[in-house]
N, C-alpha and C. Protein backbone atom coordinates (compact mmCIF):
# COMPACT_ATOMS: atom_id res chain seq x y z
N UNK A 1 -58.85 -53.33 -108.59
CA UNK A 1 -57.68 -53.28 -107.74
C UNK A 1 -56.50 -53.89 -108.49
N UNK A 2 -55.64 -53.04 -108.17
CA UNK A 2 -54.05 -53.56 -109.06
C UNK A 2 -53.38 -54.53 -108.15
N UNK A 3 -53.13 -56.06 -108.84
CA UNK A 3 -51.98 -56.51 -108.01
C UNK A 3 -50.96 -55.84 -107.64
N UNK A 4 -50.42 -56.07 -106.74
CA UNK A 4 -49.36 -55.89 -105.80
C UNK A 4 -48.26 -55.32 -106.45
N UNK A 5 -47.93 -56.04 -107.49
CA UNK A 5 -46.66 -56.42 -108.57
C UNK A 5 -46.95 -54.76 -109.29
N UNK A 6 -48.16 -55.00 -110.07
CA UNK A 6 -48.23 -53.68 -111.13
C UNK A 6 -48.40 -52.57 -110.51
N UNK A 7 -48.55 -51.91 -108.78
CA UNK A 7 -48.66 -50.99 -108.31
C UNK A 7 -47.38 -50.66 -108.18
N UNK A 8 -46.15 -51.46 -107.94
CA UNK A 8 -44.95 -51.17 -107.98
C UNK A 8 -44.68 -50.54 -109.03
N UNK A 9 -45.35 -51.04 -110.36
CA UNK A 9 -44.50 -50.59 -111.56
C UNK A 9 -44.93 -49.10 -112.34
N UNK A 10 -46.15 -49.00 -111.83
CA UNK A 10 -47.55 -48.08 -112.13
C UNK A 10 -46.58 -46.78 -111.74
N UNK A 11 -46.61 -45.60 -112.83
CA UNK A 11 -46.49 -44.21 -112.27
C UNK A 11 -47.47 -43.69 -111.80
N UNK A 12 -47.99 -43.00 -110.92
CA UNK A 12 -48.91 -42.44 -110.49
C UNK A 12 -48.37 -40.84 -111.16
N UNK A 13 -49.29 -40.24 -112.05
CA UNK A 13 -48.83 -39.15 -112.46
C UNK A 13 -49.30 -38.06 -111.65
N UNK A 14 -50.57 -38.14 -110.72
CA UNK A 14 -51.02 -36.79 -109.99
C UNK A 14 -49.82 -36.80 -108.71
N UNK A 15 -49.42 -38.02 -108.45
CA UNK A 15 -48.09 -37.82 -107.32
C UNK A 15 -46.57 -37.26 -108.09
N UNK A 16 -46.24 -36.44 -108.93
CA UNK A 16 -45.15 -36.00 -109.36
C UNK A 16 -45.21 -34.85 -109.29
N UNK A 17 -43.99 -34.64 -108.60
CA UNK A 17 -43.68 -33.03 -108.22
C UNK A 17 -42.91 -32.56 -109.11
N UNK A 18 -43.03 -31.74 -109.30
CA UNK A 18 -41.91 -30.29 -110.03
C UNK A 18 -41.25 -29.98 -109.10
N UNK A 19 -39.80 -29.77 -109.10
CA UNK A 19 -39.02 -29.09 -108.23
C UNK A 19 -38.36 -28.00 -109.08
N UNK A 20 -38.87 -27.16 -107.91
CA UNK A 20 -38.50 -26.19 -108.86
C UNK A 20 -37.84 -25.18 -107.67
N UNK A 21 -36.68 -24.21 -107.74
CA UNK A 21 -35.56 -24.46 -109.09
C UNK A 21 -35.19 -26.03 -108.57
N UNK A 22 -34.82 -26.45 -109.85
CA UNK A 22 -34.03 -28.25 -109.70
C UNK A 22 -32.99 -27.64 -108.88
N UNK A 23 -32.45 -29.18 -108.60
CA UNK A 23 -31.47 -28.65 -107.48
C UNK A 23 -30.26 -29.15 -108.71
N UNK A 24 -29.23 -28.61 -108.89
CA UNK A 24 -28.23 -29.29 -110.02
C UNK A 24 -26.60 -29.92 -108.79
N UNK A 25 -25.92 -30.27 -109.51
CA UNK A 25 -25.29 -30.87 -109.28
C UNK A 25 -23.88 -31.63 -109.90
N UNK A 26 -22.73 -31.78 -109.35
CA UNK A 26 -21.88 -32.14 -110.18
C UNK A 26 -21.33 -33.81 -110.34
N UNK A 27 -20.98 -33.95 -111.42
CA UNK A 27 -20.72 -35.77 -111.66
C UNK A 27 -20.34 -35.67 -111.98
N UNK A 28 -19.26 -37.02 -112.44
CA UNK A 28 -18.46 -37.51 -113.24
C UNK A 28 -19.03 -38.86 -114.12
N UNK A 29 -18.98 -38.82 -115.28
CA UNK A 29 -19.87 -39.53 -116.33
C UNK A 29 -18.98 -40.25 -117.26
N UNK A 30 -18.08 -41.65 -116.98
CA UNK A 30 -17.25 -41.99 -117.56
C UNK A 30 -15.85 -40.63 -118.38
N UNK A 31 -15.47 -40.00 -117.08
CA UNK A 31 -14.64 -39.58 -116.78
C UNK A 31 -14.57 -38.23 -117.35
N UNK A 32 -15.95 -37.54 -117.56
CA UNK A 32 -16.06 -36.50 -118.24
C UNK A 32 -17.27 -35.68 -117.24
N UNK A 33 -16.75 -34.58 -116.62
CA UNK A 33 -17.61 -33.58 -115.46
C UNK A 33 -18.38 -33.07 -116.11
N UNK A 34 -20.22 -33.39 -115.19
CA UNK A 34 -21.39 -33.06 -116.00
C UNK A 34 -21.86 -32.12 -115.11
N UNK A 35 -22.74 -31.47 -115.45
CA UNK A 35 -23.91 -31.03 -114.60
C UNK A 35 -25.15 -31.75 -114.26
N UNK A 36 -26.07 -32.39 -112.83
CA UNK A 36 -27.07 -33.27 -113.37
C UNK A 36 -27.94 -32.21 -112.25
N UNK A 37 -29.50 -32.18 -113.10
CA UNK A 37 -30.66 -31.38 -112.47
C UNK A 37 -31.45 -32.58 -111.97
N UNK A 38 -32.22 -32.56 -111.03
CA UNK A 38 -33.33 -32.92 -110.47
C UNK A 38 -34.07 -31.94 -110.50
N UNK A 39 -34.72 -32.34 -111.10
CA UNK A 39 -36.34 -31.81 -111.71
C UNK A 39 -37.58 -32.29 -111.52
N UNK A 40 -37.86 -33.57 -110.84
CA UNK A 40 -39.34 -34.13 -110.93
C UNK A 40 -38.88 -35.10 -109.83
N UNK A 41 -39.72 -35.19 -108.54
CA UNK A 41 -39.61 -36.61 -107.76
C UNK A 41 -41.47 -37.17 -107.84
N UNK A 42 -41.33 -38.46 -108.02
CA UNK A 42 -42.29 -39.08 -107.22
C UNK A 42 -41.95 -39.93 -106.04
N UNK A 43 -43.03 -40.24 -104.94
CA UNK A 43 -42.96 -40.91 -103.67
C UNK A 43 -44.81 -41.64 -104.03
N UNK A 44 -44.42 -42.95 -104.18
CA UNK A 44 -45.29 -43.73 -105.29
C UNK A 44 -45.81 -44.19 -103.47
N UNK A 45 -45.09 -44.27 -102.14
CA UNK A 45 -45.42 -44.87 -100.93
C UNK A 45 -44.09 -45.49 -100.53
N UNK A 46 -44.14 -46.67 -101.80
CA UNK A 46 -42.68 -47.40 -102.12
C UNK A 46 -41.32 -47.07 -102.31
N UNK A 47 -41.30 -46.31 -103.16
CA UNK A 47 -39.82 -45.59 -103.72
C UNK A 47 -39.94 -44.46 -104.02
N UNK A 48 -38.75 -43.67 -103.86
CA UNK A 48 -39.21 -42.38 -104.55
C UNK A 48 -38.05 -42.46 -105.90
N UNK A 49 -39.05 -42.16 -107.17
CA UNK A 49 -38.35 -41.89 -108.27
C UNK A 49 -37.57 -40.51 -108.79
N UNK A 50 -36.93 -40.08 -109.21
CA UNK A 50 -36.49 -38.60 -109.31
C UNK A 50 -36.10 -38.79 -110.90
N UNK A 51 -36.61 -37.88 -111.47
CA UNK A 51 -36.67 -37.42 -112.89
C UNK A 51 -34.62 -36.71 -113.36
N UNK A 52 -33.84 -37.14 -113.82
CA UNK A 52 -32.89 -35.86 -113.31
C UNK A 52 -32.17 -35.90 -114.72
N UNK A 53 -31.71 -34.82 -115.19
CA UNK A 53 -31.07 -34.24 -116.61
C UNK A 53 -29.59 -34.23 -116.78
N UNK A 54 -28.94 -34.02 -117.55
CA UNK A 54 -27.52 -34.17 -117.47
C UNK A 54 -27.16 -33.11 -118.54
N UNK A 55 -26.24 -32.45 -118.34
CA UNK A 55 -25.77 -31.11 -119.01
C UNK A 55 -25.46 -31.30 -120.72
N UNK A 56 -25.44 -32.64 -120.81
CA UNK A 56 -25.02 -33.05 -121.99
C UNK A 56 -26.21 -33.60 -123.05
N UNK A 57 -27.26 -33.67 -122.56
CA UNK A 57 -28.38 -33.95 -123.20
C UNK A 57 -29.13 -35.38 -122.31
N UNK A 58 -28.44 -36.01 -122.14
CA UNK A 58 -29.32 -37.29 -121.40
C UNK A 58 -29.82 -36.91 -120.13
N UNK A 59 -31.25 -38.00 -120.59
CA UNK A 59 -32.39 -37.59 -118.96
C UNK A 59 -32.92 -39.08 -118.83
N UNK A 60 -33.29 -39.23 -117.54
CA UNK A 60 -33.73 -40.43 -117.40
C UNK A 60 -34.77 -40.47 -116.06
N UNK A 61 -35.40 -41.64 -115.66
CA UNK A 61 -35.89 -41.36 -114.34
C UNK A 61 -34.60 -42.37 -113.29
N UNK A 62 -34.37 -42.11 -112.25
CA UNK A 62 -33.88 -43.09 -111.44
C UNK A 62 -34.78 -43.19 -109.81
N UNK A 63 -34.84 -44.92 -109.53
CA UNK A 63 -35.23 -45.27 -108.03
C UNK A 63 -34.32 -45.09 -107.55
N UNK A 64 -34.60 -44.62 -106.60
CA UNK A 64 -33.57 -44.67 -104.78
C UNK A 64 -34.20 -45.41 -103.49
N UNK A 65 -33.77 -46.24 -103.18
CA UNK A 65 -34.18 -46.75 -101.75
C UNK A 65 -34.42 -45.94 -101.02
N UNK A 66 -35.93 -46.42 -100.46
CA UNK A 66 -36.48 -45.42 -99.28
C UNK A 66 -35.41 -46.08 -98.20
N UNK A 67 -35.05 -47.08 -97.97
CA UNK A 67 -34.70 -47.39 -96.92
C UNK A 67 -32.44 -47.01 -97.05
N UNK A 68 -32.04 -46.59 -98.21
CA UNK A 68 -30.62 -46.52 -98.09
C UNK A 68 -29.92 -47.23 -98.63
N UNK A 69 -28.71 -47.53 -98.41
CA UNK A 69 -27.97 -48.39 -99.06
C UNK A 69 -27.95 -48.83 -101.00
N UNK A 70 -27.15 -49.41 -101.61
CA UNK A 70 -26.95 -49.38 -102.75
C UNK A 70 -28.44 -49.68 -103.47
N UNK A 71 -28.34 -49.46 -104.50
CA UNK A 71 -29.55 -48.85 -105.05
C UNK A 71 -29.87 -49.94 -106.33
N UNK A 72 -28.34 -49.99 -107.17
CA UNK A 72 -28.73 -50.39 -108.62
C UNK A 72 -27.47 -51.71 -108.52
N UNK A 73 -27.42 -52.60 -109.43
CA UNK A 73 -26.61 -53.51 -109.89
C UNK A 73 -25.80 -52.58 -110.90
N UNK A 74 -24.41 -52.23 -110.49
CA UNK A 74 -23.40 -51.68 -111.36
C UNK A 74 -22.90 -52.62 -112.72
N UNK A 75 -23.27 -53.77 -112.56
CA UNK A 75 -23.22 -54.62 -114.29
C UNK A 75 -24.69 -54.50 -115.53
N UNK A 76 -25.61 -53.67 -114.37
CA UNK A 76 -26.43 -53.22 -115.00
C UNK A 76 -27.50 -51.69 -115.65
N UNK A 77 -26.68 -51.40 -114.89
CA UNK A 77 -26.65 -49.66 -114.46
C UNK A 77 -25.75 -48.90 -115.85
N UNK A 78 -26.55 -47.85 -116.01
CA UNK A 78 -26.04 -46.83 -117.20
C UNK A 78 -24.63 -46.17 -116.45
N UNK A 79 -23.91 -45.63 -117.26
CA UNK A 79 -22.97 -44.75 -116.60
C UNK A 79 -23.23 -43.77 -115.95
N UNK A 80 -24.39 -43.22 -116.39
CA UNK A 80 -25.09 -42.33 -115.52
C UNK A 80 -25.74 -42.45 -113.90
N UNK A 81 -25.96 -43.71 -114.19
CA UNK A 81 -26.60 -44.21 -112.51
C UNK A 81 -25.60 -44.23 -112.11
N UNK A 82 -24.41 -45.12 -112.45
CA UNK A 82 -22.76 -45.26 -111.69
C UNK A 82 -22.38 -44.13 -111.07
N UNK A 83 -22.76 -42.62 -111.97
CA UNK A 83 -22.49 -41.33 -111.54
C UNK A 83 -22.91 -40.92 -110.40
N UNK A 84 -24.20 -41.52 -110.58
CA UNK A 84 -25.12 -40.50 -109.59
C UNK A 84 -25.06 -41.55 -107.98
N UNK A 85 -24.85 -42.68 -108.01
CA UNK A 85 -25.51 -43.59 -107.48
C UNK A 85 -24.94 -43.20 -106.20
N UNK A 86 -23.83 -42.18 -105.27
CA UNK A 86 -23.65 -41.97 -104.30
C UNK A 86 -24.81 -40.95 -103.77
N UNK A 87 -24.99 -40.30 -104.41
CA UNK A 87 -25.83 -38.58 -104.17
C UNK A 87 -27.34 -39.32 -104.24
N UNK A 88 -28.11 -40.08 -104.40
CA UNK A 88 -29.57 -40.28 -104.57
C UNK A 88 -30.12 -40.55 -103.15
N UNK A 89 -29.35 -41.51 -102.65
CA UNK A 89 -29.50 -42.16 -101.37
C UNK A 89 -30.17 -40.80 -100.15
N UNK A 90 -29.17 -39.59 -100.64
CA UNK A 90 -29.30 -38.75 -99.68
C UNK A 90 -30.60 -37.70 -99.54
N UNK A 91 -31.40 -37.94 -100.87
CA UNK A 91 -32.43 -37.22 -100.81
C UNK A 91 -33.88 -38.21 -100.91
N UNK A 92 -33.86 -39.38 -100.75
CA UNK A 92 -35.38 -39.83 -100.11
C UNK A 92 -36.02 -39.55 -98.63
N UNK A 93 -37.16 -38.47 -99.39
CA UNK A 93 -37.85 -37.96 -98.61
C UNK A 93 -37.64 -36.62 -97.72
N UNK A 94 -37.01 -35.63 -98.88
CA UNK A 94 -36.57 -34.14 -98.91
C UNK A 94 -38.02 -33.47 -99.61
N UNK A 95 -38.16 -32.82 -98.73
CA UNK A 95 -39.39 -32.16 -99.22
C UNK A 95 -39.05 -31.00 -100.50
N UNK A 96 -39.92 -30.79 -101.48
CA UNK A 96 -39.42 -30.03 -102.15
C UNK A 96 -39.64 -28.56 -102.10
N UNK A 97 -40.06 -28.13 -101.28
CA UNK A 97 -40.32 -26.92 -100.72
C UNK A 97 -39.14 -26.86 -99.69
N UNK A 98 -38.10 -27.76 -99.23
CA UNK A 98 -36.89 -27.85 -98.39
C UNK A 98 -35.92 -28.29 -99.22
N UNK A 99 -35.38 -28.27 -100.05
CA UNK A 99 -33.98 -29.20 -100.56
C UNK A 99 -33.33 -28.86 -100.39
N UNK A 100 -32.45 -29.96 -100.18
CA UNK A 100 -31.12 -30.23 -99.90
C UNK A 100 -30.37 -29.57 -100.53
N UNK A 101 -28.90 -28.99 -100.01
CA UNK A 101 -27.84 -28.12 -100.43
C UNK A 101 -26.59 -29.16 -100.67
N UNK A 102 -26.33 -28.83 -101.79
CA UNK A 102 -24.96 -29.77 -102.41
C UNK A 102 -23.60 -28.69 -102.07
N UNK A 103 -22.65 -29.76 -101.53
CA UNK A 103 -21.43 -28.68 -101.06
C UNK A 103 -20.93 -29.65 -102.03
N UNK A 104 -19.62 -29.44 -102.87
CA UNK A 104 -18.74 -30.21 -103.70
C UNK A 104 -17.08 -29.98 -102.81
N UNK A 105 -16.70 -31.40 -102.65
CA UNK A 105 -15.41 -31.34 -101.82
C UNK A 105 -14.42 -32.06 -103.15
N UNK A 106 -13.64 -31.25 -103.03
CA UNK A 106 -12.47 -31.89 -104.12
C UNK A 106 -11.00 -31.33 -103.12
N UNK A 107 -10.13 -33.05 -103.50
CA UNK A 107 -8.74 -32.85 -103.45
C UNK A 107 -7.98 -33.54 -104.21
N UNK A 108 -6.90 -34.01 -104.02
CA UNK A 108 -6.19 -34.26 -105.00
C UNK A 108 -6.15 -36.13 -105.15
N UNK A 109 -6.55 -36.78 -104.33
CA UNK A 109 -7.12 -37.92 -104.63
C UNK A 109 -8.49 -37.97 -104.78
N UNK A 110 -9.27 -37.40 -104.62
CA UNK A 110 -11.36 -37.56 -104.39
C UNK A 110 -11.61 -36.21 -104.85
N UNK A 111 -13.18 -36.32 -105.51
CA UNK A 111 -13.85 -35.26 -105.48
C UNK A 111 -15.23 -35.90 -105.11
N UNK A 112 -16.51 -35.41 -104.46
CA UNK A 112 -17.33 -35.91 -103.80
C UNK A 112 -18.23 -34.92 -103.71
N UNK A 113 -19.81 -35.03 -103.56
CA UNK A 113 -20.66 -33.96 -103.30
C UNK A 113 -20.78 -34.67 -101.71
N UNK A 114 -21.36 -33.54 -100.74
CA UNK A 114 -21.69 -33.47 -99.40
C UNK A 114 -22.85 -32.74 -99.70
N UNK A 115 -24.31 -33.67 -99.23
CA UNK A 115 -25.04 -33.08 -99.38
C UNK A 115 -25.95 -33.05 -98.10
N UNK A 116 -26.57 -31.75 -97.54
CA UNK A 116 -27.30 -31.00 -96.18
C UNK A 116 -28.36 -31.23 -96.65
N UNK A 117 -29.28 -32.16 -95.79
CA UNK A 117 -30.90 -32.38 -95.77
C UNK A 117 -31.31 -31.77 -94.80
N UNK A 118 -32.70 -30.86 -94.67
CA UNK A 118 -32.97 -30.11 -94.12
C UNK A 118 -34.16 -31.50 -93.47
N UNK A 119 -34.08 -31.50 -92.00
CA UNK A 119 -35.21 -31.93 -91.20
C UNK A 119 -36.82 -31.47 -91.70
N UNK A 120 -37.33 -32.51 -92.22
CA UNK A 120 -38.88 -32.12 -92.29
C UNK A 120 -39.14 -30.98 -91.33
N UNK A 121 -39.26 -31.41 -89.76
CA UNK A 121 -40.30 -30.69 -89.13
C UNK A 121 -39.12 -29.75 -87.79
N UNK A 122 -37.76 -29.52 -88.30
CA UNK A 122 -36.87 -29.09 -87.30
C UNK A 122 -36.17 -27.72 -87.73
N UNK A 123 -36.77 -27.17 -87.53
CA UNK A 123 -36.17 -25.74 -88.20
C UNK A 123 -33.92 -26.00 -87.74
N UNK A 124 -33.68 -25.39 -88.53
CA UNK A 124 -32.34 -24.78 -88.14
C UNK A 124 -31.55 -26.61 -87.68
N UNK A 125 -32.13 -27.92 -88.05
CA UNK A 125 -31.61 -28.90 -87.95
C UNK A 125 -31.63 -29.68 -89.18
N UNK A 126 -30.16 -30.83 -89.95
CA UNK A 126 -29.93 -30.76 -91.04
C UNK A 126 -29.45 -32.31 -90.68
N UNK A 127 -29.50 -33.13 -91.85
CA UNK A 127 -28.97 -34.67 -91.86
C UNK A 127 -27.59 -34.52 -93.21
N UNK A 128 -26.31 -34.51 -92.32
CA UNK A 128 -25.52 -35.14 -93.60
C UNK A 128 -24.58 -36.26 -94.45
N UNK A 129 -25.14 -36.05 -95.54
CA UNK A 129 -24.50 -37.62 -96.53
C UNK A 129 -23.76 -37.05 -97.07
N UNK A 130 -22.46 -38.25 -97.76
CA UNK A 130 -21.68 -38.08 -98.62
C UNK A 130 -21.11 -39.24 -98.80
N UNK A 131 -20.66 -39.95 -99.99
CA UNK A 131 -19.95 -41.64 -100.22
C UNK A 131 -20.98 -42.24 -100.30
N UNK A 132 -22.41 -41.89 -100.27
CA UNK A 132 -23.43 -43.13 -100.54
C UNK A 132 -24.51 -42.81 -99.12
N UNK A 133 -23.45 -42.63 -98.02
CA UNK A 133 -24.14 -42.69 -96.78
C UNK A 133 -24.54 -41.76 -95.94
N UNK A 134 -25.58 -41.88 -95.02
CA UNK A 134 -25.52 -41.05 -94.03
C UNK A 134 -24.20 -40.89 -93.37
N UNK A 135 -23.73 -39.69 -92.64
CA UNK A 135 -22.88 -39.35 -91.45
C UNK A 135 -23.03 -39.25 -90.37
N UNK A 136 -23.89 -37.78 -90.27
CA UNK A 136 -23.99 -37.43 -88.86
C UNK A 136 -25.22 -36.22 -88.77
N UNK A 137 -25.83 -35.49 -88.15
CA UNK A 137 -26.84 -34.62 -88.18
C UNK A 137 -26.11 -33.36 -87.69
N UNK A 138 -26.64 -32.27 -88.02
CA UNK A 138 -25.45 -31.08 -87.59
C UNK A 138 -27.28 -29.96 -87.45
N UNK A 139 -27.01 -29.54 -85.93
CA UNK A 139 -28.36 -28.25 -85.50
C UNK A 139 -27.10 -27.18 -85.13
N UNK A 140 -28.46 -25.76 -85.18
CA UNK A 140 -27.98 -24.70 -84.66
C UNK A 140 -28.94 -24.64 -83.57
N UNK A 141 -27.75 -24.98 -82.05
CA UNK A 141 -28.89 -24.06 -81.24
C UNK A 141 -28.15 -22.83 -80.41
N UNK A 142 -27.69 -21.85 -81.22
CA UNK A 142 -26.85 -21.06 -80.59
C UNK A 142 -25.95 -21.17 -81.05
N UNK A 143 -25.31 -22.35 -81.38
CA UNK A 143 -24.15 -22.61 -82.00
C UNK A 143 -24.57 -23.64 -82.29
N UNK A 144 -23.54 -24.44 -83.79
CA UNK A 144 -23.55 -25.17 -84.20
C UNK A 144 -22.75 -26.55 -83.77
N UNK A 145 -24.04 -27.89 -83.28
CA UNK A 145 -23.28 -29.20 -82.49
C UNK A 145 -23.89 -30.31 -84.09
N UNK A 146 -23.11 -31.04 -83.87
CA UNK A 146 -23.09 -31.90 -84.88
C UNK A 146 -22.94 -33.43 -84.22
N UNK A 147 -24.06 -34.21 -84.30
CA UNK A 147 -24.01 -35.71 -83.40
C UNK A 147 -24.55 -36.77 -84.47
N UNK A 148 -24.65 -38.20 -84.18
CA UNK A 148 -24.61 -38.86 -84.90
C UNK A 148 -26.08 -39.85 -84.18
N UNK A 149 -27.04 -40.32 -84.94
CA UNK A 149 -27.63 -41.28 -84.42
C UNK A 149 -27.10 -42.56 -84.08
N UNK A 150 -25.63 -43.02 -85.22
CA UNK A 150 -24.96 -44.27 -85.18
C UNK A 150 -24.14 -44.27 -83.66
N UNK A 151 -24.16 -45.35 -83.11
CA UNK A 151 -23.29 -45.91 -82.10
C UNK A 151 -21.98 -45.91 -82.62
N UNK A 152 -21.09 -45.22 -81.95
CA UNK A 152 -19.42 -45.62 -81.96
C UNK A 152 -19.26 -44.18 -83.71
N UNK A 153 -20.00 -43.84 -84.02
CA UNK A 153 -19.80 -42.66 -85.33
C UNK A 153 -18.79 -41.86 -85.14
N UNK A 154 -18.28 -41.82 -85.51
CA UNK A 154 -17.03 -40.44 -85.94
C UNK A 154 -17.56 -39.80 -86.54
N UNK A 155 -17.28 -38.62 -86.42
CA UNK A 155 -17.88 -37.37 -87.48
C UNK A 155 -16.24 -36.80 -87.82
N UNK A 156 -16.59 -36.34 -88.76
CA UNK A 156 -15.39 -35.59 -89.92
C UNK A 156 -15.55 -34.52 -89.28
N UNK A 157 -14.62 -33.64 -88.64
CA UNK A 157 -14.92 -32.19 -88.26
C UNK A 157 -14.38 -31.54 -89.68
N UNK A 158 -13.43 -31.33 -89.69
CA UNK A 158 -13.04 -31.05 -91.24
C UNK A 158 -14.36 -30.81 -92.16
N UNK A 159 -15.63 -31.71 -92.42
CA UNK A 159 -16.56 -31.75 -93.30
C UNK A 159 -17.77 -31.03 -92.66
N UNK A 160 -17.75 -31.28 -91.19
CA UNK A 160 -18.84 -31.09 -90.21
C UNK A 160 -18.53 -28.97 -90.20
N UNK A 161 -17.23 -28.70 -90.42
CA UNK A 161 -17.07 -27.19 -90.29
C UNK A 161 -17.54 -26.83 -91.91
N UNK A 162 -17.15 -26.79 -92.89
CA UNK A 162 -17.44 -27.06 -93.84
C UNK A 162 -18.89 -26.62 -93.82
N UNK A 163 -19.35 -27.56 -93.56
CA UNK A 163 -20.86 -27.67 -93.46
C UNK A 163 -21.51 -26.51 -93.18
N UNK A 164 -21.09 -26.26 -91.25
CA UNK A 164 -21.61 -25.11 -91.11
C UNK A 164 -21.27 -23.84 -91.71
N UNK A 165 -20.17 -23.95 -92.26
CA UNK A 165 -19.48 -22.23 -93.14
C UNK A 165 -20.87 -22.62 -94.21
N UNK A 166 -20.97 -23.38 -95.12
CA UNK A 166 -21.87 -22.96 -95.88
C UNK A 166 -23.38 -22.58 -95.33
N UNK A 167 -23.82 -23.22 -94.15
CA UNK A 167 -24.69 -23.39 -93.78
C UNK A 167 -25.27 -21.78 -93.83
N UNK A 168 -24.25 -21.22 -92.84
CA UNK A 168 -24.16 -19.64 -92.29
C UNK A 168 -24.14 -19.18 -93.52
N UNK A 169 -23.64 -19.31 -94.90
CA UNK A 169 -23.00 -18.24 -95.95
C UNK A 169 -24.52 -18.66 -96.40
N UNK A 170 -24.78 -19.61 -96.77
CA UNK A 170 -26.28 -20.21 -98.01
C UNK A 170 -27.79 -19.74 -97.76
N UNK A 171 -27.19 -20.19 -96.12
CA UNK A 171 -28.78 -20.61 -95.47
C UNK A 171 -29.80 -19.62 -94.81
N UNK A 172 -28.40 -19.40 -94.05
CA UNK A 172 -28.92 -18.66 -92.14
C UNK A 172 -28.53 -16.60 -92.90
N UNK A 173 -28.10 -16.80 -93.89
CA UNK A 173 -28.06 -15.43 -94.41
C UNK A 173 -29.67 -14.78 -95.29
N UNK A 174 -30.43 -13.64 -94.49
CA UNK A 174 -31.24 -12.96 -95.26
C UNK A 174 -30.56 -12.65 -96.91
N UNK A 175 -31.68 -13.29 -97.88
CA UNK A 175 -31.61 -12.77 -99.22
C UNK A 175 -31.79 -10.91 -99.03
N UNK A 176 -30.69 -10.19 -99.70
CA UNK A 176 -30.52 -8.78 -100.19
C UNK A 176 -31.07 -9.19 -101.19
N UNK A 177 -32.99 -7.97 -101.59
CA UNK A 177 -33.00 -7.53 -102.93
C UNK A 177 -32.50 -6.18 -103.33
C-alpha cells in the first residue's frame, strides 16, 4: 500500500485518456497568440491532470482543481500555466466522449475563451465558464433559459445569447455528409 503522500504524486497510467479530436484552443503566451490542444486527461480520484500542447512546440502536463478556484502560484507558474490558468478550471470532470465547446470573445479591451460544458447525465443542458469561473447553466427546453445555481448571480445576456447562437450553429445542428 502507497502512503497517502506518493498516491498523490503516482501517475496511474491505465487511468489516461486520449481525447480525441483534442479540443484546441486560443492563448496568449507572454503576449504572443498560440494555439493550445488538450490531448490526454487523467482523473487520478484527486485531480484531474490534462496533458495539453502549444502550437509552438511546448507540451506539458497541468493540475486543475477538482474543486475550482485558482489553481497554480503565478511566481511559480510557467507562462504557459499563466496562459491557460483561466480555461482549466472549466473542464474538471468533462467527459471525453462530451467536451466542452470553446467560444472566443474578443473586444477592444479583453479577449477571453467562454467555454460550454456539456452536463454528464442532461441531454440538451450545459454549465458556463469564462475569467477562471463558473457563471451560469444555460438548457434547451423548447427554448433556451439560462439560470444560475449562485444566489444573487447575474448572468451576461450578451454572453448567455452568444452561447446559445453557437449552441444552435455547433451543436443542435445534424452533421451533412
Amino acid at each position: 500500500m502507497q502512503p497517502a503522500l506518493l498516491s498523490h504524486l503516482t501517475v496511474d497510467c491505465d487511468s489516461i485518456a486520449k481525447i480525441e479530436p483534442s479540443i484546441a484552443f486560443e492563448c496568449i503566451v507572454e503576449g504572443k497568440k498560440l494555439m493550445a490542444k488538450i490531448t490526454h486527461v487523467e482523473d487520478n480520484g484527486e485531480q484531474f491532470i490534462y496533458r495539453i500542447s502549444f502550437s509552438d512546440g511546448y507540451a506539458a502536463s497541468f493540475v486543475a482543481p477538482v474543486q475550482g478556484g485558482k489553481w497554480q502560484d503565478k511566481n511559480l507558474a510557467s507562462p504557459y500555466a499563466i496562459a491557460i490558468a483561466d480555461d482549466l478550471n472549466a473542464f474538471c470532470g468533462f467527459l471525453p466522449s462530451r467536451p466542452p465547446l470553446c467560444i472566443r470573445l474578443k473586444s477592444e479591451k479583453e479577449s477571453f475563451n467562454v467555454w460550454v460544458v456539456p452536463f454528464v447525465f442532461k441531454a440538451d443542458h450545459y454549465s458556463v465558464f469564462y475569467k477562471g469561473d463558473y457563471y451560469f447553466d444555460i438548457r434547451r427546453t423548447g427554448v433556451w433559459e439560462a439560470s444560475s445555481v449562485r444566489t444573487d448571480a447575474i448572468i451576461n445576456r450578451e454572453i448567455a445569447s452568444i452561447v446559445c447562437k453557437n449552441l444552435e450553429k455547433r451543436v443542435m445542428q445534424p452533421e451533412l455528409f
